[in-house]
C-alpha atoms as a PDB file:
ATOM      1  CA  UNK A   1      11.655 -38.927  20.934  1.00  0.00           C
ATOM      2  CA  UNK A   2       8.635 -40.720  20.699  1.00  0.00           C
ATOM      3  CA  UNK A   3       5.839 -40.423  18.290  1.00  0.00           C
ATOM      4  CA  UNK A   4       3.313 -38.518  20.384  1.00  0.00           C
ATOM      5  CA  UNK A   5       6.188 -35.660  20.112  1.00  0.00           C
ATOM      6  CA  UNK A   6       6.560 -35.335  16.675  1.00  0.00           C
ATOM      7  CA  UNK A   7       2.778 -35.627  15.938  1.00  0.00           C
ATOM      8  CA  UNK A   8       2.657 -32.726  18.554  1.00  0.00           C
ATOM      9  CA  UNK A   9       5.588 -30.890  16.560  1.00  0.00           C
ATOM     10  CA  UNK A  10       4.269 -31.452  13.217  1.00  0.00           C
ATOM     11  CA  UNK A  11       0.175 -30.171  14.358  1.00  0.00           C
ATOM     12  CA  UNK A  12       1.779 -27.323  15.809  1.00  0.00           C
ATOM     13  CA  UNK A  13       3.800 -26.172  12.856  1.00  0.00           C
ATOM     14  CA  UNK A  14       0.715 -26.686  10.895  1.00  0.00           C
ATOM     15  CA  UNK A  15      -1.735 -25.007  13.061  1.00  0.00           C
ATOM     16  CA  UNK A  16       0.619 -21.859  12.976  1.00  0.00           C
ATOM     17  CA  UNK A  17       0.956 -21.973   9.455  1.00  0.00           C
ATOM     18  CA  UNK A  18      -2.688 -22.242   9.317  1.00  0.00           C
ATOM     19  CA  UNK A  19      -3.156 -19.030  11.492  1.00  0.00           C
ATOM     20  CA  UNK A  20      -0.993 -17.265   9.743  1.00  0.00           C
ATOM     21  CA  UNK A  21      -1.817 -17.655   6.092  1.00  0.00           C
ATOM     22  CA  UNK A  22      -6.239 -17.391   7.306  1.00  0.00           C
ATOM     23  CA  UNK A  23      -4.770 -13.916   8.945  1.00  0.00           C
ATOM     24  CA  UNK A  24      -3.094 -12.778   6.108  1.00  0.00           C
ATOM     25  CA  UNK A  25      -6.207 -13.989   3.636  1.00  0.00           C
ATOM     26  CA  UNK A  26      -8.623 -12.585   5.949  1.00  0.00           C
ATOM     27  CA  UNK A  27      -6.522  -8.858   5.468  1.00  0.00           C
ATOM     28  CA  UNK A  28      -6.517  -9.297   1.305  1.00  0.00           C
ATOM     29  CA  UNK A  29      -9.924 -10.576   1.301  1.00  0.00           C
ATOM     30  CA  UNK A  30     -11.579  -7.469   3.431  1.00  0.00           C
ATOM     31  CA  UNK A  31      -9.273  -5.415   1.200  1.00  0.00           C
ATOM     32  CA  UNK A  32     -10.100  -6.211  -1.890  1.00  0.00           C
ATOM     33  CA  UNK A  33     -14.016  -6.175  -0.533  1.00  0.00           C
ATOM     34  CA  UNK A  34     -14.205  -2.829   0.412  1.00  0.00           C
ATOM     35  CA  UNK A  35     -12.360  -1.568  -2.558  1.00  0.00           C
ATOM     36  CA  UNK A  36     -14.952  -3.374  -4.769  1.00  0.00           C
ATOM     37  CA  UNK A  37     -17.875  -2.026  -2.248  1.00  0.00           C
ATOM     38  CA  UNK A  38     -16.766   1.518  -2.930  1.00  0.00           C
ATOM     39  CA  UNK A  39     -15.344   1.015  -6.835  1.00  0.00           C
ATOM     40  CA  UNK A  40     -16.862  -0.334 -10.189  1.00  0.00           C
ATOM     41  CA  UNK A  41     -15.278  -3.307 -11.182  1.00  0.00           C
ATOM     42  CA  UNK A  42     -13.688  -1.739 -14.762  1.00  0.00           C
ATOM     43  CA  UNK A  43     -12.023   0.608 -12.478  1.00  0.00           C
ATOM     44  CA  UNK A  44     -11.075  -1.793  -9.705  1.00  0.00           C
ATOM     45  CA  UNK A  45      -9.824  -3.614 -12.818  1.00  0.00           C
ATOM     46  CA  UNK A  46      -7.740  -0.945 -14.071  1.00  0.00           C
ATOM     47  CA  UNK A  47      -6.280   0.195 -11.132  1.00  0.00           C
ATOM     48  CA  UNK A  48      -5.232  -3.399 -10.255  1.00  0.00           C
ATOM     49  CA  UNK A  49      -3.390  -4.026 -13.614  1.00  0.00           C
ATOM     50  CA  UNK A  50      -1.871  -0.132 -13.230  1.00  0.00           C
ATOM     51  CA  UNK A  51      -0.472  -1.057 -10.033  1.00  0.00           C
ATOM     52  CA  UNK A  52       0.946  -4.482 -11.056  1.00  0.00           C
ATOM     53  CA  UNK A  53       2.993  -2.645 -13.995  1.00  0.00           C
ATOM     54  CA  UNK A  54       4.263  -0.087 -11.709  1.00  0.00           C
ATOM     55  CA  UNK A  55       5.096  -2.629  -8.858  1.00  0.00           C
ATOM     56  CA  UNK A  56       6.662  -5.264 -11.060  1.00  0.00           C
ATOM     57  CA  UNK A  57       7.910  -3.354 -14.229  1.00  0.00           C
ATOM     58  CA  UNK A  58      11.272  -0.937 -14.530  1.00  0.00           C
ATOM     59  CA  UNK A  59      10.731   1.488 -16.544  1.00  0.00           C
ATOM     60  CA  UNK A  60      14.061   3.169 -15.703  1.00  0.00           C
ATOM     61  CA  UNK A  61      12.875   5.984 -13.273  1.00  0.00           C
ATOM     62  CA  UNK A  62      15.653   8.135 -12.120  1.00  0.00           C
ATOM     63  CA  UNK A  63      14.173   8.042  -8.732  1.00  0.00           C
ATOM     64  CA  UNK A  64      16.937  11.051  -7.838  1.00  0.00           C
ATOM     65  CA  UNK A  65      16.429  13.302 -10.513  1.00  0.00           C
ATOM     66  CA  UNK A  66      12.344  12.523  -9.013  1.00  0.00           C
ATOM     67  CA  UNK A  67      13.204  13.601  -5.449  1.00  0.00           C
ATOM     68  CA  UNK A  68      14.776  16.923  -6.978  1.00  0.00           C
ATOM     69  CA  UNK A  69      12.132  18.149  -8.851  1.00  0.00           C
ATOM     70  CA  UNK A  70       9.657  17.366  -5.732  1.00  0.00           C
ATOM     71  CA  UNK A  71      12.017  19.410  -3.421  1.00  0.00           C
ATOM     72  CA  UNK A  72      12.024  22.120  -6.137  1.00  0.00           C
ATOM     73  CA  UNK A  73       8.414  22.418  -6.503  1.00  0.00           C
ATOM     74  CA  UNK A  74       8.363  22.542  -2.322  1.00  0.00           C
ATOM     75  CA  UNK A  75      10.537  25.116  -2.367  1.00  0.00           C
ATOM     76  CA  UNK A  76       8.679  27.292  -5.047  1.00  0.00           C
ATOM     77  CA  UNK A  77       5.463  26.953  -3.036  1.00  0.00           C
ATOM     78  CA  UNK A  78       7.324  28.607   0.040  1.00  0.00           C
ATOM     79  CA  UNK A  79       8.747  31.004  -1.781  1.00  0.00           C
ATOM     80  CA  UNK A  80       5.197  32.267  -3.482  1.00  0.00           C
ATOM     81  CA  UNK A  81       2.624  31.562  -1.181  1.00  0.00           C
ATOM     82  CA  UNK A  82       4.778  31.032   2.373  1.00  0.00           C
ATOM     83  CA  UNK A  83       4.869  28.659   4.863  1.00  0.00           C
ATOM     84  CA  UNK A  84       1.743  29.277   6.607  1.00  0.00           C
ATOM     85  CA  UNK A  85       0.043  29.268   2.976  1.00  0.00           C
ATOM     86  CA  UNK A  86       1.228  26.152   1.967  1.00  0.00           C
ATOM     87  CA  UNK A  87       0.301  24.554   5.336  1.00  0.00           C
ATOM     88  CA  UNK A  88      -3.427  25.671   4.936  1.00  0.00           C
ATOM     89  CA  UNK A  89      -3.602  24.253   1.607  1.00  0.00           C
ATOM     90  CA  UNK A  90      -2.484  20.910   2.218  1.00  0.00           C
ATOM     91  CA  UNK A  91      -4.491  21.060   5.565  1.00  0.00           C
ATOM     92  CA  UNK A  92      -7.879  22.016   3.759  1.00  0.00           C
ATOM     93  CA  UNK A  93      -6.908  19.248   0.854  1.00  0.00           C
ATOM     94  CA  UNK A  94      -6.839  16.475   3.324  1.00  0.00           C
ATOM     95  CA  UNK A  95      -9.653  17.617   5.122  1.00  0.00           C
ATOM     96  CA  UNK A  96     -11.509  17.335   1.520  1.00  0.00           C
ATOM     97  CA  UNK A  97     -10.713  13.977   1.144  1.00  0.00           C
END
């Protein structure tokens, strides 16, 4: 191997690396610019340290017992309002948003 090869291997590893990491700052940076676009800063602020604690802090969540009592709230809504109740509901919510 001479050392035209492993100045091409090396470039290309870098260039890659390069593309990849510009991509992935180029996706956080438009993120993060919108979200400040359509936010104040205190509450950009707050929801940024709120989300950090919940991503990176256990707080001991029984993520089963969780899953139940979503399931069991479901199932009331059927029950009261019925299926085709429910459905409108969460289709008029989204359409709110």
């Amino acid at each position: 191997m001479d050392i035209g090869t492993l100045i091409g291997l090396i470039s290309s590893v870098a260039v890659i690396v390069t593309a990849v990491l510009s991509g992935f700052l180029i996706a956080i940076g438009g993120t993060l610019a919108a979200t400040l676009i359509k936010f104040p800063i205190a509450t950009f602020a707050t929801a940024l340290e709120d989300g950090t604690k919940a991503a990176f802090i256990d707080r001991g969540d029984d993520s089963q017992a969780l899953i139940l009592t979503a399931g069991g709230l479901t199932e009331n809504a059927f029950l009261r309002r019925g299926r085709s109740t429910v459905a409108a509901l969460l289709v008029n919510e989204a359409r709110r948003k």
